[in-house]
Protein backbone atom coordinates (compact mmCIF):
# COMPACT_ATOMS: atom_id res chain seq x y z
CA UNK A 1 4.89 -21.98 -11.58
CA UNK A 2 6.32 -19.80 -14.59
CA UNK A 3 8.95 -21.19 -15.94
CA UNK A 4 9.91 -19.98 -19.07
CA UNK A 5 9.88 -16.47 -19.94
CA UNK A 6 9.69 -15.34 -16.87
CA UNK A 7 9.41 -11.65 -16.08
CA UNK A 8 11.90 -9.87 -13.77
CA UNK A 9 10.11 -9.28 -10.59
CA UNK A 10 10.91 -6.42 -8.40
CA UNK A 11 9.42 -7.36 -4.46
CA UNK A 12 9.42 -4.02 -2.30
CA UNK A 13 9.27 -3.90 0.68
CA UNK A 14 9.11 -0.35 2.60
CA UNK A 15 9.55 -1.15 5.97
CA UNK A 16 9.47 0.83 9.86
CA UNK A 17 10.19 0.07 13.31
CA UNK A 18 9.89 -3.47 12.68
CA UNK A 19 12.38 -6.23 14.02
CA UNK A 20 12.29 -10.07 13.50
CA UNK A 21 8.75 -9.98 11.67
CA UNK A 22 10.92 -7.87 8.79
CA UNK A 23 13.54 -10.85 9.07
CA UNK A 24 10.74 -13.49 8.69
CA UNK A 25 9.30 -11.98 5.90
CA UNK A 26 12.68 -11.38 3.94
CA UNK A 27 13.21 -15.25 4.30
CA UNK A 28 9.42 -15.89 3.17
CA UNK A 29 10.18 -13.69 -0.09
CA UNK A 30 13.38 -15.83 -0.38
CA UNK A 31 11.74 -19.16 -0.33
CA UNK A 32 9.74 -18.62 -3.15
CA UNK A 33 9.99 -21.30 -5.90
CA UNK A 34 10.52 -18.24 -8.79
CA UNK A 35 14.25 -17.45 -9.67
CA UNK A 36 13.40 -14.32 -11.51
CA UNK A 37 13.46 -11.55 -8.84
CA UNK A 38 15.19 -8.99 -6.08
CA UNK A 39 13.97 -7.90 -2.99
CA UNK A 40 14.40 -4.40 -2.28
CA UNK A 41 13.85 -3.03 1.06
CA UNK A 42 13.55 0.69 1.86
CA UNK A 43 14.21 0.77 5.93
CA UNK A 44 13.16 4.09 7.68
CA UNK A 45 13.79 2.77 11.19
CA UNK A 46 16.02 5.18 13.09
CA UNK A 47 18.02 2.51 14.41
CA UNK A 48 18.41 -1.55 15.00
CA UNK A 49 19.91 -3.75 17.91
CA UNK A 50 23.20 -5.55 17.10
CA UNK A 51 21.60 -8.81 17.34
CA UNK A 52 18.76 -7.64 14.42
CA UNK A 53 21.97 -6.45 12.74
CA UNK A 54 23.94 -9.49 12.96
CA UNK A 55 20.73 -11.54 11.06
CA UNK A 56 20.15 -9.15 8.43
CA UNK A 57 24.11 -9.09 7.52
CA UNK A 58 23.75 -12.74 6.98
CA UNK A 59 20.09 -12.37 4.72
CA UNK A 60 22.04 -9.69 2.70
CA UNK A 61 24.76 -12.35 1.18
CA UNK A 62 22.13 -13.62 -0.81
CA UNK A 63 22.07 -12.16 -4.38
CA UNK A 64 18.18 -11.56 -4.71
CA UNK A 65 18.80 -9.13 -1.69
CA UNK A 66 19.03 -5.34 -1.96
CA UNK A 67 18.20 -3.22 1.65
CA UNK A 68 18.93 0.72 2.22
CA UNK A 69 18.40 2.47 4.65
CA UNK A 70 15.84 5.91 3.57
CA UNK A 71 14.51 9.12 5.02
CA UNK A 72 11.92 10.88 5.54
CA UNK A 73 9.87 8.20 7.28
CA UNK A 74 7.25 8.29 4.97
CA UNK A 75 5.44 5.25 3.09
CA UNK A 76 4.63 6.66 0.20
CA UNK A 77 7.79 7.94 -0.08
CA UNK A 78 9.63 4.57 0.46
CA UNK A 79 7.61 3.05 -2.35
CA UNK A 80 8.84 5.80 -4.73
CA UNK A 81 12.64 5.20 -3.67
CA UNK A 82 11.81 1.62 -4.27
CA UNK A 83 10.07 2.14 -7.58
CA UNK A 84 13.40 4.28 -8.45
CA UNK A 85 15.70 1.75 -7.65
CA UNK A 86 13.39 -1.27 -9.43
CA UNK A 87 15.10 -3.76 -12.45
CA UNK A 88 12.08 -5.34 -12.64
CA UNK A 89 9.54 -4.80 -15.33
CA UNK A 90 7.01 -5.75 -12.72
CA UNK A 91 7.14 -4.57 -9.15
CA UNK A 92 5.32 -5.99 -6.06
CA UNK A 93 4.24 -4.85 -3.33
CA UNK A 94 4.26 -5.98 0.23
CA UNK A 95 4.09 -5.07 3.65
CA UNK A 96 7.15 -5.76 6.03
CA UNK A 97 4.84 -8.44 8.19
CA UNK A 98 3.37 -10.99 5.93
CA UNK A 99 3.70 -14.75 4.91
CA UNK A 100 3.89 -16.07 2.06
CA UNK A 101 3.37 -19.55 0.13
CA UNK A 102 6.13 -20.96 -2.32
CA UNK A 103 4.08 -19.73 -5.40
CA UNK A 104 3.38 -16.34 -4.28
CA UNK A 105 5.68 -14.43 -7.18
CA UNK A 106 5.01 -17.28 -9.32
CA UNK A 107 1.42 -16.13 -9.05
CA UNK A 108 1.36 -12.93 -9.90
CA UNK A 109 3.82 -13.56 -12.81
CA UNK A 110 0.81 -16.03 -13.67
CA UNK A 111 -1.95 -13.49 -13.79
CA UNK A 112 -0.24 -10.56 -15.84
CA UNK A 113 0.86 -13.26 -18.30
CA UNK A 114 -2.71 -14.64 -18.71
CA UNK A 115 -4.32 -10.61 -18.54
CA UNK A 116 -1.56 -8.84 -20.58
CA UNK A 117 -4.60 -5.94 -20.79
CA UNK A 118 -3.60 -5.41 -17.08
CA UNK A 119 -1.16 -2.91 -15.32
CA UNK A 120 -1.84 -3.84 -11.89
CA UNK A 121 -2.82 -7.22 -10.46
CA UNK A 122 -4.05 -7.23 -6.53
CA UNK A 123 -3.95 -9.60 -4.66
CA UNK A 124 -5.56 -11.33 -1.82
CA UNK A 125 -5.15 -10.73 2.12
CA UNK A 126 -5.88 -12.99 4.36
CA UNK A 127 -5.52 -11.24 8.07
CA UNK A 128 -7.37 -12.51 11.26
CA UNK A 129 -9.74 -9.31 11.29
CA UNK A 130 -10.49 -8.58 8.24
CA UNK A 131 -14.20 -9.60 6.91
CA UNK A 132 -14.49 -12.16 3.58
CA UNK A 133 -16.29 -10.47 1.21
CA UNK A 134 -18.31 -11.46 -2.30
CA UNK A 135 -16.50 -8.85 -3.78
CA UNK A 136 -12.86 -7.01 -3.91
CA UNK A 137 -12.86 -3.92 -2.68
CA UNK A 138 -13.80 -0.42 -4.46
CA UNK A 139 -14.68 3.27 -3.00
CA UNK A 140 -18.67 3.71 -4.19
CA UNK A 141 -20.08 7.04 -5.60
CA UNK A 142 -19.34 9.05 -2.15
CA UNK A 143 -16.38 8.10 -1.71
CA UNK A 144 -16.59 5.39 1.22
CA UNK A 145 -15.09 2.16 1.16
CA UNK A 146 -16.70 -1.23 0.40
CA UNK A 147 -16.09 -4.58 0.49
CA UNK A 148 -12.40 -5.78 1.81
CA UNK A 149 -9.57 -7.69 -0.38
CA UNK A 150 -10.14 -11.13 1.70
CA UNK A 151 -12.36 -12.19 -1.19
CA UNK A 152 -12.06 -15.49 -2.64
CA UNK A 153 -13.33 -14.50 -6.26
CA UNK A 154 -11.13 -12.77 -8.73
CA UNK A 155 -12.20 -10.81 -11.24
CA UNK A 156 -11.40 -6.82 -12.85
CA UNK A 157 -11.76 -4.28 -9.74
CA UNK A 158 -10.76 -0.65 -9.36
CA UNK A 159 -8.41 -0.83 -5.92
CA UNK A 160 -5.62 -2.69 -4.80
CA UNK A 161 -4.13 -3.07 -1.33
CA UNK A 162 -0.83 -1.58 -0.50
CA UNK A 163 0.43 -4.58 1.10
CA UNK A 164 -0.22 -6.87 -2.15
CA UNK A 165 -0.15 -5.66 -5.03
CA UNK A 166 2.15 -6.09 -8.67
CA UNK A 167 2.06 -3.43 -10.75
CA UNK A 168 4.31 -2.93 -14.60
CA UNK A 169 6.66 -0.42 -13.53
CA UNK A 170 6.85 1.90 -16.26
CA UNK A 171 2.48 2.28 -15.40
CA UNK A 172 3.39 3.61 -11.88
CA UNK A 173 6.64 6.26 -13.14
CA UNK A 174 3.91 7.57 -15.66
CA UNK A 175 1.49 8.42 -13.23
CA UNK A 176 4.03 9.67 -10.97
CA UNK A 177 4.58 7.22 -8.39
CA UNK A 178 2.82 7.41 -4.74
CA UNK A 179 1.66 10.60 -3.56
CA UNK A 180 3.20 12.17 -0.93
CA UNK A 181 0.80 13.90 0.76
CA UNK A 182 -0.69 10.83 2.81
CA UNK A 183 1.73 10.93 5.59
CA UNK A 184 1.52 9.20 9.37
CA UNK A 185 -0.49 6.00 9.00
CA UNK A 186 -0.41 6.53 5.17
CA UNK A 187 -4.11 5.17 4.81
CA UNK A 188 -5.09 5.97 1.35
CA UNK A 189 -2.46 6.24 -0.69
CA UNK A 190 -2.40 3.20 -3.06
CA UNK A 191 -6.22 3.83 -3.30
CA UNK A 192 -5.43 7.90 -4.53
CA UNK A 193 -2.84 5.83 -6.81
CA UNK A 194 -5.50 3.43 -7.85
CA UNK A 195 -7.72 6.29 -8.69
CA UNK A 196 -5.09 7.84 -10.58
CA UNK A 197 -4.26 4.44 -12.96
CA UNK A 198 -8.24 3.93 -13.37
CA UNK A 199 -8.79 7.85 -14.49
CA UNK A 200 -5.88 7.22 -16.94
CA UNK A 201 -7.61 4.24 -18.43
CA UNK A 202 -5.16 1.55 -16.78
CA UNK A 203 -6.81 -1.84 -16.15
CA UNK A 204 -6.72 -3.81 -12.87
CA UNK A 205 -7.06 -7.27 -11.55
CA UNK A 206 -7.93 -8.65 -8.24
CA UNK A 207 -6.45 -12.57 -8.09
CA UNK A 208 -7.72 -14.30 -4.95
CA UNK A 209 -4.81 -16.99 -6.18
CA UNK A 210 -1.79 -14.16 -5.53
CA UNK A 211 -2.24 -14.49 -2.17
CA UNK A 212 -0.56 -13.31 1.07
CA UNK A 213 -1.16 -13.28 5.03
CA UNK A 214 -0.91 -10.74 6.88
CA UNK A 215 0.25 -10.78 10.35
CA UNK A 216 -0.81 -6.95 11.39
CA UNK A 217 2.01 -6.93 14.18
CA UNK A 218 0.59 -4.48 16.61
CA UNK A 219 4.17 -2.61 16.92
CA UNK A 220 5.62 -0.92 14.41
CA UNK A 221 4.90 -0.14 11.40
CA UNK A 222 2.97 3.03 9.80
CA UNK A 223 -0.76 1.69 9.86
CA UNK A 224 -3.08 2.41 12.46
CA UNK A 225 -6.16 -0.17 12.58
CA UNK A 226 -7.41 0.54 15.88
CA UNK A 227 -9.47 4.00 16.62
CA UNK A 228 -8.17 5.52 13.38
CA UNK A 229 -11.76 7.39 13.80
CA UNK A 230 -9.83 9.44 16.80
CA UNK A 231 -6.72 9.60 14.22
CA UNK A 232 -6.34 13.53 12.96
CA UNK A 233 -4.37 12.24 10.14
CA UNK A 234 -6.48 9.52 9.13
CA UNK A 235 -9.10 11.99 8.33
CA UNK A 236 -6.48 14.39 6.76
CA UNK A 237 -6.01 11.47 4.31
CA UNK A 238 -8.80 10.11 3.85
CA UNK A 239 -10.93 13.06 3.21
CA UNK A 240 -8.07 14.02 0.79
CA UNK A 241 -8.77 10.88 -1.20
CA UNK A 242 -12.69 12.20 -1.02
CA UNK A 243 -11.88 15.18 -2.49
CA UNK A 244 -9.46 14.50 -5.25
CA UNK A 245 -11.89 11.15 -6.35
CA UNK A 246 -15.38 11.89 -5.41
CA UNK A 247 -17.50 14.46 -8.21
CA UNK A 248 -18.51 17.76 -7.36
CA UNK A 249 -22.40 16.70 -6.95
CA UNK A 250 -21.78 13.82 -4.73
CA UNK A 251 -19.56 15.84 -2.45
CA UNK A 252 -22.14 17.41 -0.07
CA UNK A 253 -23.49 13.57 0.87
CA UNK A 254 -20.02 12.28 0.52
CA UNK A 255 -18.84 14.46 3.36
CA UNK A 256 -22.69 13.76 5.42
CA UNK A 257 -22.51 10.40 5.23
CA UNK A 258 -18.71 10.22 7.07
CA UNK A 259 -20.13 12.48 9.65
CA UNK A 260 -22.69 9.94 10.50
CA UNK A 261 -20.59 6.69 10.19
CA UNK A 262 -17.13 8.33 11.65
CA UNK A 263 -18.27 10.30 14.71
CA UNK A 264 -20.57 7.57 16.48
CA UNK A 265 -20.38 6.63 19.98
CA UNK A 266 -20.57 8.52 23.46
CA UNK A 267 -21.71 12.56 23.31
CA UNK A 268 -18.28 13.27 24.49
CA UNK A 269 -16.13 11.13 21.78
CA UNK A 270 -19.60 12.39 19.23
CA UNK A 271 -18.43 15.73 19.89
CA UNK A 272 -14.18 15.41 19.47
CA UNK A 273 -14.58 13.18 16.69
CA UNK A 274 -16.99 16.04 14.48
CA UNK A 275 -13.71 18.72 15.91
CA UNK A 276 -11.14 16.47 14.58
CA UNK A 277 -13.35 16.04 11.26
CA UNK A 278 -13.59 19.63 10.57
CA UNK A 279 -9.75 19.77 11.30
CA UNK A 280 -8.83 17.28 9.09
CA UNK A 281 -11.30 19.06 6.40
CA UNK A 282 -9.56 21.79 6.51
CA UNK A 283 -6.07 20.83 6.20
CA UNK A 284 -7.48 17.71 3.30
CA UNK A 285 -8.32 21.02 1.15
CA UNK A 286 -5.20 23.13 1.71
CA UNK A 287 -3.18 20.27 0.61
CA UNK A 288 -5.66 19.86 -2.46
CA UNK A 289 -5.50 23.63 -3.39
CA UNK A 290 -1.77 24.34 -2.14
CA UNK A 291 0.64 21.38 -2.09
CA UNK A 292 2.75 21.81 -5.06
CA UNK A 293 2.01 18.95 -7.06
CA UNK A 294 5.58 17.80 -7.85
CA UNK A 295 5.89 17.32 -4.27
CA UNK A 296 2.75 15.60 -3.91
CA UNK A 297 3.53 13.40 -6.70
CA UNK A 298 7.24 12.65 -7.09
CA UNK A 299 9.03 13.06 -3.82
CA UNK A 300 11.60 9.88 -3.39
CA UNK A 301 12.72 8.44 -0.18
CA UNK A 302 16.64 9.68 0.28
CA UNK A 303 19.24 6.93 1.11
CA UNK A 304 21.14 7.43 4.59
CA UNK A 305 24.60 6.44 4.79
């Protein structure tokens, strides 16, 4: 546990369509055994039942708590109203379904005090289906991802995972925040914001100690874990990342090796998959070419009254 010196911690937590896991995890962030903190949630559900209404009213009278209520619903766009409304130096990151232990702040705090060279520190998942791997995490020459964040070594790495991750404030408002353009199930867009930080010659840490489960509620939520291969806009974003990461000469096997990897299975799903591909092609390379940048870059989450 930190206890002197501690750094004011910002938690975020964007949050959608999500009930009593939201509630739960508000209480984990409150149970932490660090004093130095808020919690600042950025809500884009449409509406709540009287009875969620009733709990959170009761969460809100304690002091660490901030909550608002944003639009559009957009995740990268809640983490840039977040990042707006931050007093910490550092802010973390997490998902609006997860569990934490006591020392969860306490050790992130830990790990940018001990690597001051660091901007952002990621952190571990733990999450029923997701592999262990030897190694954190990174997108390879082409592109494609490899290796998950349910690693148990830590160690310098190049990604971080939306759902866990610290980060020194003033890094993320000089790169410009979260990119906009990842929209729907948002996959991608703290790994275009990784890429961004690493280009700019920010260092990152992966800490298998800053750890945090997560519960992958199967409602809610702006993920999509299951078929994203049929998704349109999960190949919209990711082949956006491809394209804004990936160099020129790698691009031709970049975009041949998806093809193979993305589009398997029956003739039938073989043949929609490779239409939705092309699609999301497409559209990935207007947005590169045509999306005005400030709006790519900078657009905030708006409060609703």
């Amino acid at each position: 546990m930190v206890s002197q010196n501690q750094p004011f911690i910002t938690v975020g937590v964007p949050t959608l369509d999500r009930s009593q896991v939201l509630l739960d995890t508000i209480k984990s962030i409150l149970d932490q055994d660090y004093s130095s903190f808020e919690i600042v949630v950025a809500d884009q559900t449409s509406g709540h039942s009287e009875v969620f209404l009733a709990d959170l009213n009761k969460l809100k009278k304690d002091k660490h708590l901030r909550y608002y209520r944003v639009e559009p619903k957009s995740l990268p766009a809640a983490r840039n109203f977040i990042l707006q409304k931050a007093k910490g130096e550092l802010i973390l990151f997490v998902d609006d379904d997860m569990k934490f232990k006591q020392n969860f702040i306490a050790a992130h705090a830990a790990e940018h005090a001990s690597h001051s060279e660091v901007s952002v520190v990621a952190g571990r998942i733990d999450q029923k289906d997701l592999p262990l791997s030897n190694f954190p995490l990174y997108f390879d020459k082409y592109g494609l991802p490899q290796g998950t964040f349910n690693c148990p070594n830590s160690g310098p790495c190049k990604d971080f995972p939306g759902g866990n991750h610290s980060a020194k404030a003033d890094v993320l408002k000089k790169i410009g925040g979260y990119r906009t353009a990842y929209k729907h199930d948002a996959v991608r867009e703290e790994s275009d914001a990784a890429h961004r930080l690493h280009a700019a010659g920010y260092k990152m840490y992966y800490s298998a100690e800053a750890a945090a489960t997560h519960l992958s509620v199967s409602h809610g939520g702006s993920r999509i874990y299951k078929e994203q291969f049929d998704s349109f806009r999960f190949y919209i974003n990711d082949l956006l990342l491809m394209l804004r990461s990936v160099k020129l000469y790698y691009l031709p096997l970049a975009i041949f090796r998806r093809l193979r990897i993305y589009t398997g299975g029956p003739l039938i799903r073989r043949f929609k998959r490779a239409g939705i591909f092309i699609a999301g092609f497409i559209v990935a390379l207007w947005l590169l070419l045509f999306e005005r940048r400030s709006y790519v870059a900078h657009e905030l989450g708006q409060e609703k009254p």
